[in-house]
PDB file of N, CA and C in Angstrom:
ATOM      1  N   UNK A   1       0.848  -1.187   0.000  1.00  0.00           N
ATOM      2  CA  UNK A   1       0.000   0.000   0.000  1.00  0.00           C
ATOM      3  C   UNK A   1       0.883   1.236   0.000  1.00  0.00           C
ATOM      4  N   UNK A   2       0.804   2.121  -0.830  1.00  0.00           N
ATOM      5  CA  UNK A   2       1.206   3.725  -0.942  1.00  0.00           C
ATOM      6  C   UNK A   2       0.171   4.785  -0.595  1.00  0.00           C
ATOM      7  N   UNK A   3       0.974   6.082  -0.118  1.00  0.00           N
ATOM      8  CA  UNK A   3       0.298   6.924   0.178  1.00  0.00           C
ATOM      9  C   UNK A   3       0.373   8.296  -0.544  1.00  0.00           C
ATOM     10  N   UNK A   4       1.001   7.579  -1.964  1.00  0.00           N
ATOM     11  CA  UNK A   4       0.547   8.802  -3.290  1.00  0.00           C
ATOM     12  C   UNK A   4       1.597   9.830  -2.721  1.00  0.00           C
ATOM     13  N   UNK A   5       2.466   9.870  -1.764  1.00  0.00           N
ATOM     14  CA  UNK A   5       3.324  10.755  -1.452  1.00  0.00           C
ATOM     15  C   UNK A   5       4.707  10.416  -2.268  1.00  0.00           C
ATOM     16  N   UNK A   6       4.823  11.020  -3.858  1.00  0.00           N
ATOM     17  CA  UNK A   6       5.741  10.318  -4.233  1.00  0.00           C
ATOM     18  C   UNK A   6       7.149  11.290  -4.066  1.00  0.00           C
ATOM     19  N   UNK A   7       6.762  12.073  -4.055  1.00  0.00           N
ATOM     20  CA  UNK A   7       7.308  13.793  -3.862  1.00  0.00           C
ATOM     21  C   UNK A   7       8.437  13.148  -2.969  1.00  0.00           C
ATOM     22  N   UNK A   8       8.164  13.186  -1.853  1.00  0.00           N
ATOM     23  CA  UNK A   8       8.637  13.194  -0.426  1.00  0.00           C
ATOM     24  C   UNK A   8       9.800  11.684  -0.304  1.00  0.00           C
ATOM     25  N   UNK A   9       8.882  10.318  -0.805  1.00  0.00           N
ATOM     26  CA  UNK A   9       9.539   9.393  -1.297  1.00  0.00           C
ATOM     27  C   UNK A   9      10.762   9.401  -2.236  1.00  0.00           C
ATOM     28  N   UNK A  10      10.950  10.544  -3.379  1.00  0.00           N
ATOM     29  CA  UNK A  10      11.978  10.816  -3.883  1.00  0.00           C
ATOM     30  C   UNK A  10      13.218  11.539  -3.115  1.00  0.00           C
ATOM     31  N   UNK A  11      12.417  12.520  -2.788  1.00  0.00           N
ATOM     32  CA  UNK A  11      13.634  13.278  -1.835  1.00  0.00           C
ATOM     33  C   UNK A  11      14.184  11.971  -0.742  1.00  0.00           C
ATOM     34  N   UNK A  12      13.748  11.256  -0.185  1.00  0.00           N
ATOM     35  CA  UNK A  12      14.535  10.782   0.827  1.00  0.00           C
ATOM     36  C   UNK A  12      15.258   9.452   0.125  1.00  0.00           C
ATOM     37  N   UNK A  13      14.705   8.877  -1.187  1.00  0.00           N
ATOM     38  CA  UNK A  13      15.939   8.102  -1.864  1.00  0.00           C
ATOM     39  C   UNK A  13      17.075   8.950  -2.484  1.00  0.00           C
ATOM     40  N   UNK A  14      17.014  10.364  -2.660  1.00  0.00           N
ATOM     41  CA  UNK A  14      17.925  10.897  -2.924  1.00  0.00           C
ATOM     42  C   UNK A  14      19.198  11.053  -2.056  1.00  0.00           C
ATOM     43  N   UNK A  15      18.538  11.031  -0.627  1.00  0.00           N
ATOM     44  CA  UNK A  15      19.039  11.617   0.270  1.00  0.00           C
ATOM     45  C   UNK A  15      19.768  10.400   0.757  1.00  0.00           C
ATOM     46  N   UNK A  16      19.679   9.310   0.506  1.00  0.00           N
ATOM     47  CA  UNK A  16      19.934   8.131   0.973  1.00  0.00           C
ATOM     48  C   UNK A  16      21.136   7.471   0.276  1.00  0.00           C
ATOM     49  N   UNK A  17      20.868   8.309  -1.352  1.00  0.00           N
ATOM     50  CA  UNK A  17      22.014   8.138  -2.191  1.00  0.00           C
ATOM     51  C   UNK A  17      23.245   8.685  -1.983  1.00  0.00           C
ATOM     52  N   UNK A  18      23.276   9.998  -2.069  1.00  0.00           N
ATOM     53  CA  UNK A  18      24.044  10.940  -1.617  1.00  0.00           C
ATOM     54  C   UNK A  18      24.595  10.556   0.257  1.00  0.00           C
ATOM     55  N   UNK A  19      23.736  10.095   1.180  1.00  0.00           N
ATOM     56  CA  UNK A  19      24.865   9.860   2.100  1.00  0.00           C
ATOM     57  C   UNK A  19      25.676   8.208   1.839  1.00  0.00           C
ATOM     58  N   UNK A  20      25.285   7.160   0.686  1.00  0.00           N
ATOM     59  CA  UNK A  20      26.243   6.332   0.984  1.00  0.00           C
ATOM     60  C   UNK A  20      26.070   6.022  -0.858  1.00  0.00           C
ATOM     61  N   UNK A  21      26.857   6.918  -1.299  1.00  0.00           N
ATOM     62  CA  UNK A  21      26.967   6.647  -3.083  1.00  0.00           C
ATOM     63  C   UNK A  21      27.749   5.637  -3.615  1.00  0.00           C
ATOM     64  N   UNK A  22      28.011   4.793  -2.347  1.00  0.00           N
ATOM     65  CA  UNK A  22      28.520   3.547  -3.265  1.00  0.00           C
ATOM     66  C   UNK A  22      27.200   2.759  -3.117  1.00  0.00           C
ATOM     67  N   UNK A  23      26.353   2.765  -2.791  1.00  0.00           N
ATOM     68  CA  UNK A  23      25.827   1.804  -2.432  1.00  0.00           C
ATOM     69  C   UNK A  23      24.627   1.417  -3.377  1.00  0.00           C
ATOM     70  N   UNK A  24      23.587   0.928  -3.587  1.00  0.00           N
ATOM     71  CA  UNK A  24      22.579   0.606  -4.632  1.00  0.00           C
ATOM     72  C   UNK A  24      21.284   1.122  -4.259  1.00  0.00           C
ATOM     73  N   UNK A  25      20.817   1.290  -3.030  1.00  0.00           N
ATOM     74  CA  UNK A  25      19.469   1.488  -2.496  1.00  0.00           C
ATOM     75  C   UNK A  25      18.988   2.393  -2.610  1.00  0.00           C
ATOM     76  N   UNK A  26      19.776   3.672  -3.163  1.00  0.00           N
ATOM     77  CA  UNK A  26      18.520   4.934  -2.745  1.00  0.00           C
ATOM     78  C   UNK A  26      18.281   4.650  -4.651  1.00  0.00           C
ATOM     79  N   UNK A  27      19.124   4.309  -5.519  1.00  0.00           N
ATOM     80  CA  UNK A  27      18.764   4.059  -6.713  1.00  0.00           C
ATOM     81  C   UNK A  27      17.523   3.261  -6.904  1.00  0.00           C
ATOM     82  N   UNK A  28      17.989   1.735  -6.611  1.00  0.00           N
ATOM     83  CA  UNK A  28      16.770   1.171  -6.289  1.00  0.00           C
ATOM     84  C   UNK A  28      15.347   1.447  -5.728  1.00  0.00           C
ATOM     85  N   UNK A  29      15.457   2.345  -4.754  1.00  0.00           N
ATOM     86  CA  UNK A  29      13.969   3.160  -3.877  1.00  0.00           C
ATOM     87  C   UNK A  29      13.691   4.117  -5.145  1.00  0.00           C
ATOM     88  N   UNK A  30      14.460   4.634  -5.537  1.00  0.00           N
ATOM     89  CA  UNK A  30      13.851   5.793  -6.629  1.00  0.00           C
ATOM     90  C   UNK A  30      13.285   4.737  -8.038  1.00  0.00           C
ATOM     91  N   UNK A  31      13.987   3.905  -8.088  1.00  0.00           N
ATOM     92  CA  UNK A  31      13.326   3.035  -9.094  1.00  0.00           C
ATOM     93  C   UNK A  31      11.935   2.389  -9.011  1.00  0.00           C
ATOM     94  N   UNK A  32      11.915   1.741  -7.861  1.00  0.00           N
ATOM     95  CA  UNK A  32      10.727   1.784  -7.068  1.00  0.00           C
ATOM     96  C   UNK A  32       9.496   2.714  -7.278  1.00  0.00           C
ATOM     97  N   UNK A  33       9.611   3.624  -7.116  1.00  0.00           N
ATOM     98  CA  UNK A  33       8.910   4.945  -6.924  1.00  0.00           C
ATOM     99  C   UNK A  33       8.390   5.097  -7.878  1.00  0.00           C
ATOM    100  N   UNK A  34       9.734   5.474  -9.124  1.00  0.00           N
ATOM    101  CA  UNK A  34       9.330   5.846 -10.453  1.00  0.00           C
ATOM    102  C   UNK A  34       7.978   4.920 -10.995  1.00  0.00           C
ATOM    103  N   UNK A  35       8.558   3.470 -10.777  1.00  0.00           N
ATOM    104  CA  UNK A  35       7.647   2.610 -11.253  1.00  0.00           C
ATOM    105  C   UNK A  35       6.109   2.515 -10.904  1.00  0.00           C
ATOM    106  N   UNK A  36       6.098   3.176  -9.401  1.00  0.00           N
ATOM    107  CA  UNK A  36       4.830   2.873  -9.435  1.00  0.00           C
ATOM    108  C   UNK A  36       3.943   4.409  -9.892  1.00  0.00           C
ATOM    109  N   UNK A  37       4.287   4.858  -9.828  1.00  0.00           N
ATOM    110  CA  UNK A  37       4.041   6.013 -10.749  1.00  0.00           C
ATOM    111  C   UNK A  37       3.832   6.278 -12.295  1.00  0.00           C
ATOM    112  N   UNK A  38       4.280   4.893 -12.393  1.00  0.00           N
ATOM    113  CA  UNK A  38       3.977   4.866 -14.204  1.00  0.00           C
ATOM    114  C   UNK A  38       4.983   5.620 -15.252  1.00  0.00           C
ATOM    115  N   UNK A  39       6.418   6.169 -14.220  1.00  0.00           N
ATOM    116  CA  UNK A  39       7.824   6.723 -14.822  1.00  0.00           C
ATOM    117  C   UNK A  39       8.537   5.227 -15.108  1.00  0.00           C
ATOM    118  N   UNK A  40       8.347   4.693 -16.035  1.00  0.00           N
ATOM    119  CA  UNK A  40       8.680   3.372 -16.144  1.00  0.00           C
ATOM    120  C   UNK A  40      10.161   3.193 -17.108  1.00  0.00           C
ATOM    121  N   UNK A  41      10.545   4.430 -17.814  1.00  0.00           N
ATOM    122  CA  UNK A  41      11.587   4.481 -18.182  1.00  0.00           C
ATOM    123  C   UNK A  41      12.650   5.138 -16.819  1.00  0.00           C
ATOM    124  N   UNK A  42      12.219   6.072 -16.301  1.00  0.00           N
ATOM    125  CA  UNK A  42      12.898   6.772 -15.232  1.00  0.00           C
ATOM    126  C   UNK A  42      13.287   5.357 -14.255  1.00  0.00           C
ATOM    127  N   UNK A  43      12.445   4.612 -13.913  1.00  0.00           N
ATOM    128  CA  UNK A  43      12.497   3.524 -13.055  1.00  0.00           C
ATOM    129  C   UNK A  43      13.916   2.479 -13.596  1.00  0.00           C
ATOM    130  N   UNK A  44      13.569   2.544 -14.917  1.00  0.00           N
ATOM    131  CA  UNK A  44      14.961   1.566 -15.857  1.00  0.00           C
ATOM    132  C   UNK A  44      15.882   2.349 -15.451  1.00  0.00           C
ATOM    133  N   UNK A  45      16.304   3.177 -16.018  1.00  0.00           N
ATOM    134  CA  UNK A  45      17.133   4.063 -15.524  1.00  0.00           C
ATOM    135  C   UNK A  45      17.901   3.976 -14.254  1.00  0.00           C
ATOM    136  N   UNK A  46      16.959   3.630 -13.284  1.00  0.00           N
ATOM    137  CA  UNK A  46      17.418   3.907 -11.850  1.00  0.00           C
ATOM    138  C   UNK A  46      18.307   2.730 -11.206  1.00  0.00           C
ATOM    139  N   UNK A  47      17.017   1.473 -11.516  1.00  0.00           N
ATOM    140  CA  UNK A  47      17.320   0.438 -11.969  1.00  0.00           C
ATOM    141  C   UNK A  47      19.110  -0.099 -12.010  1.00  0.00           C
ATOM    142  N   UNK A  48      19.418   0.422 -13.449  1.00  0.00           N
ATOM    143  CA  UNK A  48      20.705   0.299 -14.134  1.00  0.00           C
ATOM    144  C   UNK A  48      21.718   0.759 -13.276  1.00  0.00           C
ATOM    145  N   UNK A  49      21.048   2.409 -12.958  1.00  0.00           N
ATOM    146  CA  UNK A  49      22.471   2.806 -11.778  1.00  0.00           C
ATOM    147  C   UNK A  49      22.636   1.774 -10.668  1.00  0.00           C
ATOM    148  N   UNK A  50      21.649   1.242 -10.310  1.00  0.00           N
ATOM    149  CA  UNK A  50      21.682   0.435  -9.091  1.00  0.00           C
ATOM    150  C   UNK A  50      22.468  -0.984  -9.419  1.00  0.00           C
ATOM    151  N   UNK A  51      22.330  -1.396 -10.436  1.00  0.00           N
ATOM    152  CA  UNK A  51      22.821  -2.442 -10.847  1.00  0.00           C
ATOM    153  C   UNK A  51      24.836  -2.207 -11.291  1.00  0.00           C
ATOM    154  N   UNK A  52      24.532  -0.954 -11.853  1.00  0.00           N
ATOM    155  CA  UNK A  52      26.371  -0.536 -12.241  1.00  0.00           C
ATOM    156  C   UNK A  52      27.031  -0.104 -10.482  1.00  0.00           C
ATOM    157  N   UNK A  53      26.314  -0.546  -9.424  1.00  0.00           N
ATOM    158  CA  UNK A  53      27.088  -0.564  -8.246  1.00  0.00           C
ATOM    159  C   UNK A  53      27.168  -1.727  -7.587  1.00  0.00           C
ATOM    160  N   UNK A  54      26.177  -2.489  -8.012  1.00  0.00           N
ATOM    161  CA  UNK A  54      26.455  -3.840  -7.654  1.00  0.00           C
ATOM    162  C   UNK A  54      25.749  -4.520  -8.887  1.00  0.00           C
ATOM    163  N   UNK A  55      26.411  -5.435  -9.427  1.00  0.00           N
ATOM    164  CA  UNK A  55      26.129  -6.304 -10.872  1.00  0.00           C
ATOM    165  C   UNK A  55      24.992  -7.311 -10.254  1.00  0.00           C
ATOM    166  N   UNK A  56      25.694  -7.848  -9.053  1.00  0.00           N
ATOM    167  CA  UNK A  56      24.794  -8.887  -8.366  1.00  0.00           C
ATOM    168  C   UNK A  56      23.385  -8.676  -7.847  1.00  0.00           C
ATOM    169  N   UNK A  57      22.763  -7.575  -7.957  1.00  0.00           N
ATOM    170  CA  UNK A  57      21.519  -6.847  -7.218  1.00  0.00           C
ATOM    171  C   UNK A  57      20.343  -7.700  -8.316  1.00  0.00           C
ATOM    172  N   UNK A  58      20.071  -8.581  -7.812  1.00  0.00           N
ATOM    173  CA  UNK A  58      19.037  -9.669  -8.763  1.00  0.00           C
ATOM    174  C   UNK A  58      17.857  -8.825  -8.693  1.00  0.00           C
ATOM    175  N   UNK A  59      17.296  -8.541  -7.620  1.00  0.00           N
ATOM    176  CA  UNK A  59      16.236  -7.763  -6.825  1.00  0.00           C
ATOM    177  C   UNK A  59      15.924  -6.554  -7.866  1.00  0.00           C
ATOM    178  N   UNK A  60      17.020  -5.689  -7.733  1.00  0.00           N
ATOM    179  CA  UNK A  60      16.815  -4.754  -9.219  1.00  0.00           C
ATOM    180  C   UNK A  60      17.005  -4.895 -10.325  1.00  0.00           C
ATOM    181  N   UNK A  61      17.319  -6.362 -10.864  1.00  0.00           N
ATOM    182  CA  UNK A  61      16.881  -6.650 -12.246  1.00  0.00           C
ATOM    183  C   UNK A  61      15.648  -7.249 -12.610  1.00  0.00           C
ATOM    184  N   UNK A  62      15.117  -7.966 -11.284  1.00  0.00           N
ATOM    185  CA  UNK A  62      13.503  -8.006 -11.331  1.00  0.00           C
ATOM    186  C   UNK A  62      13.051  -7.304 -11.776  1.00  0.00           C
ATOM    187  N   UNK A  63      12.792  -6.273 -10.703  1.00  0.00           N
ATOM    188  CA  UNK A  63      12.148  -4.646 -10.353  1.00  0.00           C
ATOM    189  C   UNK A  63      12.223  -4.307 -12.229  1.00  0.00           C
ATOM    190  N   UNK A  64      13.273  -4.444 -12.906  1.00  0.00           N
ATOM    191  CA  UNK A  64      13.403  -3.797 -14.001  1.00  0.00           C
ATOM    192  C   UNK A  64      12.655  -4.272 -14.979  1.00  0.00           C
ATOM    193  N   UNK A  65      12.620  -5.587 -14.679  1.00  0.00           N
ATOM    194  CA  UNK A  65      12.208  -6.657 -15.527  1.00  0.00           C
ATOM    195  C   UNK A  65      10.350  -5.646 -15.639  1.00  0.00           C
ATOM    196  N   UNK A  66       9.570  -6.236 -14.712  1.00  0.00           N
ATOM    197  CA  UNK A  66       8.449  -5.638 -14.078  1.00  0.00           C
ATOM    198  C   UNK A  66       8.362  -4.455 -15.261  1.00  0.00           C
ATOM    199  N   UNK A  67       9.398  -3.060 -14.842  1.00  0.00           N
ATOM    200  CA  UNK A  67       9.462  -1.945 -15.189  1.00  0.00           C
ATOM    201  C   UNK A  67       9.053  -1.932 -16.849  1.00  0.00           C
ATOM    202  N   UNK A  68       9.786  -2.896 -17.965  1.00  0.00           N
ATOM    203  CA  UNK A  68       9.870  -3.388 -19.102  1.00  0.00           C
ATOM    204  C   UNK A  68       8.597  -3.906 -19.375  1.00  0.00           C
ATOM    205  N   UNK A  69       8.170  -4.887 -18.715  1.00  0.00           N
ATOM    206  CA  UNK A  69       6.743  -5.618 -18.831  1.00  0.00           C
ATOM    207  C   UNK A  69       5.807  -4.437 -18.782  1.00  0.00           C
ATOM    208  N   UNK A  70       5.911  -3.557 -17.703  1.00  0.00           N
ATOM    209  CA  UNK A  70       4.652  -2.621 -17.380  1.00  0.00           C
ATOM    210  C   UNK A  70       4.793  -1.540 -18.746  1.00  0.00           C
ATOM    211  N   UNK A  71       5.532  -1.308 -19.183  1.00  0.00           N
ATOM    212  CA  UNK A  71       5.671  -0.479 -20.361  1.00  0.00           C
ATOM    213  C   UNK A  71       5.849  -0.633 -21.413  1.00  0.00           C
ATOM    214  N   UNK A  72       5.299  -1.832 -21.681  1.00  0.00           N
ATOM    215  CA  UNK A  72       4.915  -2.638 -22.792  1.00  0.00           C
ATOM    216  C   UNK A  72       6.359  -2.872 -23.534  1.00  0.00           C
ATOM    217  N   UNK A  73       7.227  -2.838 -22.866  1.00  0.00           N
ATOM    218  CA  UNK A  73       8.602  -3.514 -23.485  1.00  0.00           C
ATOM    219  C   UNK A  73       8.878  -5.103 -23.400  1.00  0.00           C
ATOM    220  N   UNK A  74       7.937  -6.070 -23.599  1.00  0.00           N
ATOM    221  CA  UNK A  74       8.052  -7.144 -23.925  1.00  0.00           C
ATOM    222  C   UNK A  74       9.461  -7.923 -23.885  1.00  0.00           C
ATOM    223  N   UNK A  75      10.009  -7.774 -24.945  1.00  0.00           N
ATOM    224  CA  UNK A  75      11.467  -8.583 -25.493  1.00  0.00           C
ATOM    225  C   UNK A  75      12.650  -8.092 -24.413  1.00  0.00           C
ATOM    226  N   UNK A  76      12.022  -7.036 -23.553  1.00  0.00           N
ATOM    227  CA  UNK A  76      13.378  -6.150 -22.768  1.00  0.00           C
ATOM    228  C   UNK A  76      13.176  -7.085 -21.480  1.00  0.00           C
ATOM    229  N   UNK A  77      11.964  -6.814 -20.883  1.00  0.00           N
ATOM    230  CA  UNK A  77      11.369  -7.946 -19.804  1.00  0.00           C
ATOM    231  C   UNK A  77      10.791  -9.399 -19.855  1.00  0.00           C
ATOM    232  N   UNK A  78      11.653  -9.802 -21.421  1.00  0.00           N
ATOM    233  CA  UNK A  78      12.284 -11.346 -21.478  1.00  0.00           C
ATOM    234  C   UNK A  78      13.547 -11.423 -21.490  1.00  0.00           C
ATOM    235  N   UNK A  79      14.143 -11.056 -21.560  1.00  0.00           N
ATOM    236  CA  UNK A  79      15.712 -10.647 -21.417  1.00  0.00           C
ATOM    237  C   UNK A  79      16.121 -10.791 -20.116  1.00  0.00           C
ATOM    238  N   UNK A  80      15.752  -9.720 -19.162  1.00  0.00           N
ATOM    239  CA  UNK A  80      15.708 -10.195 -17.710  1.00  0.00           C
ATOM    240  C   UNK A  80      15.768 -11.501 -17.468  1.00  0.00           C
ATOM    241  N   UNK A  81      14.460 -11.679 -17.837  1.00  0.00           N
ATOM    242  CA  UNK A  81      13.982 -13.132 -17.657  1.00  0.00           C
ATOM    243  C   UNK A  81      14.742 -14.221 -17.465  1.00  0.00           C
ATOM    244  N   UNK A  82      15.217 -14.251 -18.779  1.00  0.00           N
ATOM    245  CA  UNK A  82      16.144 -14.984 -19.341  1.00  0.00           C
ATOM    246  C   UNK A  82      17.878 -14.843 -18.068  1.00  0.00           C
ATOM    247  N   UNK A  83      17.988 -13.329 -18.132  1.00  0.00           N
ATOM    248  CA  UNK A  83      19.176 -13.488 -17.114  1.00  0.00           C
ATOM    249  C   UNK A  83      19.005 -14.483 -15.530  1.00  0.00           C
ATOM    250  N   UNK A  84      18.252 -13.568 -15.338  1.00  0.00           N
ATOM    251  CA  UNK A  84      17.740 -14.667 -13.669  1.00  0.00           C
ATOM    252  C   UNK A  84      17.593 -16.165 -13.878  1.00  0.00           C
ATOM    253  N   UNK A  85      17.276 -16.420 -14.611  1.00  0.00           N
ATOM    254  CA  UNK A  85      16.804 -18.182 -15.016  1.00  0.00           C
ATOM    255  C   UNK A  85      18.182 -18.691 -15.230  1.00  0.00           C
ATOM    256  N   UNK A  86      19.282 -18.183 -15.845  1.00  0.00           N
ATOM    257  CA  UNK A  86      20.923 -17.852 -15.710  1.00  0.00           C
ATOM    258  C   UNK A  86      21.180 -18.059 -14.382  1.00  0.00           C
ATOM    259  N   UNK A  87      20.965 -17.220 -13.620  1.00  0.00           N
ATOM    260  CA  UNK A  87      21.213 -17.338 -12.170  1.00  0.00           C
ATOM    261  C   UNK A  87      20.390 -18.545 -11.507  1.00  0.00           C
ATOM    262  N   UNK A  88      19.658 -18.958 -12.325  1.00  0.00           N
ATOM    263  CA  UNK A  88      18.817 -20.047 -11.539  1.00  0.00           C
ATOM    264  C   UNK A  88      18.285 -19.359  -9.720  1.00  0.00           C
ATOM    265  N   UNK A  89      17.248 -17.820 -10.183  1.00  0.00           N
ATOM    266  CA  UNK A  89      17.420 -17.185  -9.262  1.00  0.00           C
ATOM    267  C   UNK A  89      15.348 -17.201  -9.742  1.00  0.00           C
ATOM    268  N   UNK A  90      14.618 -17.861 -10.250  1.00  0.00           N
ATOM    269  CA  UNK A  90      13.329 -17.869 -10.605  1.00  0.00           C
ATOM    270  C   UNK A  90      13.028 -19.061 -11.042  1.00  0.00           C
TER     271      UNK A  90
END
């Protein structure tokens, strides 16, 4: 459940980025966000950064996967697919 506060939700994955920028999560939370908001490219996007800090972040190649499917990118969110099933991680 969300509370349509997406505003506020951005600022504090920002804020989350910026105090530990190695890390993947405030990318991921903003990816999050984007997505459910229907910013479904912004969400890829976020996604990717999160993933170019850690390769291993399965979790946000889901999330991306999802992101692809919901925006009618088909062949992009079989691709995913296809990676995780690689990982024998689905």
């Amino acid at each position: 459940m969300h509370n349509g506060r997406y505003g506020e939700a951005d600022s504090q994955f920002r804020q989350v980025q910026s105090l530990d920028p190695n890390k993947p999560n405030g990318y991921y939370g903003l990816g999050q966000n984007y997505a459910k908001q229907g910013l479904y490219s912004d969400a890829v996007s976020a996604f990717k950064n999160a993933i170019d800090l850690k390769q291993d972040f399965y979790d946000a190649y889901a999330e991306m996967g999802y992101a692809y499917a919901d925006s009618g990118q088909i062949d992009e969110a079989k691709d995913i697919l296809d990676l995780l099933k690689d990982k024998a991680l689905v």
